[in-house]
N, C-alpha and C. Protein backbone atom coordinates (compact mmCIF):
# COMPACT_ATOMS: atom_id res chain seq x y z
N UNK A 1 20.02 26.52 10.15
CA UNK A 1 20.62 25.27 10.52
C UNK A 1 21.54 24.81 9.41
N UNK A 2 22.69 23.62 9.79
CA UNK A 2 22.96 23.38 8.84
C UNK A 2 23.32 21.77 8.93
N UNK A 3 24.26 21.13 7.78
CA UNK A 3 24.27 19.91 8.16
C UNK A 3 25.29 19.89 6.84
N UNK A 4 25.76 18.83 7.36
CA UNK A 4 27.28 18.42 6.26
C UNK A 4 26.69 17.49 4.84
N UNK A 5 27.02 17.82 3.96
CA UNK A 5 26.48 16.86 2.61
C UNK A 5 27.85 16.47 1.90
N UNK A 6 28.24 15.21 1.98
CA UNK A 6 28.91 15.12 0.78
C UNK A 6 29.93 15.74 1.84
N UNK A 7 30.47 15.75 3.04
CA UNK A 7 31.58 16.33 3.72
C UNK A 7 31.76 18.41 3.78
N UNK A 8 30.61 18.91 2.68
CA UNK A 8 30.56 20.25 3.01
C UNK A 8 29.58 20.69 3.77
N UNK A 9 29.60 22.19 4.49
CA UNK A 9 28.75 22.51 5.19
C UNK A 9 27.54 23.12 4.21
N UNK A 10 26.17 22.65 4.29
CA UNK A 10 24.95 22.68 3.40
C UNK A 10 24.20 23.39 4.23
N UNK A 11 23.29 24.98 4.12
CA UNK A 11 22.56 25.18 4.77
C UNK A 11 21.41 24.81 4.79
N UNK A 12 20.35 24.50 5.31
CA UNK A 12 18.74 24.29 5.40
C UNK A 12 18.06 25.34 6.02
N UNK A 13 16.75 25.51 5.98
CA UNK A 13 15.79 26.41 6.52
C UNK A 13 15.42 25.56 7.95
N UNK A 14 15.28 24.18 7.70
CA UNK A 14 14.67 23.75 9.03
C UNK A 14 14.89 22.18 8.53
N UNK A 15 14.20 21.34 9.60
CA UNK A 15 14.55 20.03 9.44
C UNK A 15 13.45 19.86 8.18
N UNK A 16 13.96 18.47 7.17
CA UNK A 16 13.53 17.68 6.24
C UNK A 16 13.55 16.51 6.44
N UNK A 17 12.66 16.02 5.46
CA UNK A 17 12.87 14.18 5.29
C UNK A 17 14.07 13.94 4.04
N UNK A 18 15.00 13.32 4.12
CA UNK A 18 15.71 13.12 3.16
C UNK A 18 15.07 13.15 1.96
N UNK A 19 13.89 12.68 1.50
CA UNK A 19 13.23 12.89 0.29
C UNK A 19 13.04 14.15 -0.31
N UNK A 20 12.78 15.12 0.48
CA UNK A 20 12.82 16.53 0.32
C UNK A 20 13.89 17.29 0.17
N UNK A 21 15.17 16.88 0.89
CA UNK A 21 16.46 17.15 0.68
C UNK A 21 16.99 16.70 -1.08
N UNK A 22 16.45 15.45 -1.16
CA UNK A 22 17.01 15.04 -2.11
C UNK A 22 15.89 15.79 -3.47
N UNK A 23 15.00 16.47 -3.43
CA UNK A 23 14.20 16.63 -4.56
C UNK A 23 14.79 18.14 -4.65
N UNK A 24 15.43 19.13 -3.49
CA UNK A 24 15.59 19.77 -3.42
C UNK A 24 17.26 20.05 -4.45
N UNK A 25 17.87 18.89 -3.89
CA UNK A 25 19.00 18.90 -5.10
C UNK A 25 18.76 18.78 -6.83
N UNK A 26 17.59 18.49 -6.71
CA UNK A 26 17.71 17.69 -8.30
C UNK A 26 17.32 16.39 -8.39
N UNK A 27 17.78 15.83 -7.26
CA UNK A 27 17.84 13.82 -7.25
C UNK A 27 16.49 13.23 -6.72
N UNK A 28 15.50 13.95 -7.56
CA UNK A 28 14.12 13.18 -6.86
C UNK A 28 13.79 12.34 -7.90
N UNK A 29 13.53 10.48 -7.43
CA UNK A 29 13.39 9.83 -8.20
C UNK A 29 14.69 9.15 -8.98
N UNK A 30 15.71 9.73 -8.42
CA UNK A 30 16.79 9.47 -9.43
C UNK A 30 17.41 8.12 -7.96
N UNK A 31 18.28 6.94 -9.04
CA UNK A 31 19.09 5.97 -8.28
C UNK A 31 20.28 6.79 -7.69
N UNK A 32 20.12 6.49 -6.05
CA UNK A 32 21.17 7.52 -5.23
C UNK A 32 21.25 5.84 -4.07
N UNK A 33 22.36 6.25 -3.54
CA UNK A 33 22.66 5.64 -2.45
C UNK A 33 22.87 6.53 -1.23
N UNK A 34 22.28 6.67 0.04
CA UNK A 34 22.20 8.12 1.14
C UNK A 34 23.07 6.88 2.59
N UNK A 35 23.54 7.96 2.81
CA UNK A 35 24.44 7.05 4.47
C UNK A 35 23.35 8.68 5.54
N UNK A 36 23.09 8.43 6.81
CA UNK A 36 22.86 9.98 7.31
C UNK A 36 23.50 9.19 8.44
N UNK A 37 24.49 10.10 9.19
CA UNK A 37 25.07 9.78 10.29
C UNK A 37 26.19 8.63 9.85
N UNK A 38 26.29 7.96 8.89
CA UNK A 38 27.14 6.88 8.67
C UNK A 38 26.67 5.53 8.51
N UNK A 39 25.42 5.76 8.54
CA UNK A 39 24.32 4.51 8.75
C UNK A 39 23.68 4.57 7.16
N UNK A 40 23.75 3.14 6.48
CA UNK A 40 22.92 3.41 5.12
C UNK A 40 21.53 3.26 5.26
N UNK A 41 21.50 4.09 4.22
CA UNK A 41 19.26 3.96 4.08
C UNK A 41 18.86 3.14 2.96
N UNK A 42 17.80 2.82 3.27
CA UNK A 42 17.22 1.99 2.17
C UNK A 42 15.90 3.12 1.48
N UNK A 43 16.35 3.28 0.18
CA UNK A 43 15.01 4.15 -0.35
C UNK A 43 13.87 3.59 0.36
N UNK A 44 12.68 2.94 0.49
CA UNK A 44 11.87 3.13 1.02
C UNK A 44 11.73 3.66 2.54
N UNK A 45 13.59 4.26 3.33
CA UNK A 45 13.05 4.76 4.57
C UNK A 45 13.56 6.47 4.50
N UNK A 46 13.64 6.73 3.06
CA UNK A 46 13.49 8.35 2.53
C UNK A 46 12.83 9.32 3.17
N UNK A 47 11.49 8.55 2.96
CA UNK A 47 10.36 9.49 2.78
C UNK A 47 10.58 9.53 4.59
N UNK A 48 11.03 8.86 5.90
CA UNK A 48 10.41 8.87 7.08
C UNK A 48 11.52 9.25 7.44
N UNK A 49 13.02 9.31 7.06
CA UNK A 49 13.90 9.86 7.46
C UNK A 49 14.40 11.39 7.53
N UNK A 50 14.17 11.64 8.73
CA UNK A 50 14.44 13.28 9.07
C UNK A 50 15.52 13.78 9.09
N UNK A 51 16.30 14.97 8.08
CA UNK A 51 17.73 15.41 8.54
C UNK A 51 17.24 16.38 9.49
N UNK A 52 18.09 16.85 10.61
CA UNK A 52 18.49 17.76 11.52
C UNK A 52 19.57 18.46 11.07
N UNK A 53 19.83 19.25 12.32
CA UNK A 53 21.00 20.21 12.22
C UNK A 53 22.04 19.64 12.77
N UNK A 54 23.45 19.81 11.97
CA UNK A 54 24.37 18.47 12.72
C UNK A 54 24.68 17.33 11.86
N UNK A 55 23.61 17.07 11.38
CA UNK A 55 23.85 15.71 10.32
C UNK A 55 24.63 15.52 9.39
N UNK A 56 25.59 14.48 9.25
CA UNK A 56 26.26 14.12 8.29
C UNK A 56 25.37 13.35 7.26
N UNK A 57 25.32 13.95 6.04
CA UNK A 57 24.41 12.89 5.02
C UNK A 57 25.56 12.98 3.69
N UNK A 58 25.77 12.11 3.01
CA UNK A 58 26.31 11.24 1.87
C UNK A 58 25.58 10.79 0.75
N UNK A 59 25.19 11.43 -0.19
CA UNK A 59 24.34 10.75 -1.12
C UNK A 59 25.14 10.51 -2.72
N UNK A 60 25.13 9.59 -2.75
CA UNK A 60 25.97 9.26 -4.13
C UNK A 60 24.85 8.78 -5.22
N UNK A 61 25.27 9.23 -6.40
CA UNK A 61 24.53 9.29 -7.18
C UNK A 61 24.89 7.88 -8.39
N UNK A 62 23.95 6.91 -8.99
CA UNK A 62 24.39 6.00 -9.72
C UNK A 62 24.16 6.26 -11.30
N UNK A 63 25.05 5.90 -11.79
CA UNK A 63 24.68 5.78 -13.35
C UNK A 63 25.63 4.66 -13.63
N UNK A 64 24.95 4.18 -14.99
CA UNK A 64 25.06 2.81 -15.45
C UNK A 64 25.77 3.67 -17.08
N UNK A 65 25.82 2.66 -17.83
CA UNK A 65 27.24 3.45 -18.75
C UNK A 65 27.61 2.02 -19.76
N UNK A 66 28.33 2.32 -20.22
CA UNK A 66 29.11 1.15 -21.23
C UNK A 66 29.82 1.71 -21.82
């Protein structure tokens, strides 16, 4: 399956919860902002949110700086 990240095509083995997607990059625990479909998420709906095949997901990553 696959699903668009960030506007490229990303393969997967099967469906995930965005939380798993995201630990899978690196970004577990880390301040991210996720859109899936174009719709924003709120970290606490990570863990219950399922990517499919098809899905557009967006995850931007924050850092703070001076």
């Amino acid at each position: 399956m696959e699903i668009h990240l960030n506007g490229q095509p990303h393969p997967l083995e099967k469906e995930t919860t965005l939380t798993a997607l995201l630990a899978s990059l690196g970004l577990a625990g880390k301040p991210v902002v996720a859109e899936l479909n174009r719709d924003a998420l709120l970290p606490r709906d990570f863990p219950i949110t399922t990517v499919r095949d098809g899905d557009q997901v967006e995850i931007v990553t924050l850092a703070a700086g001076g």
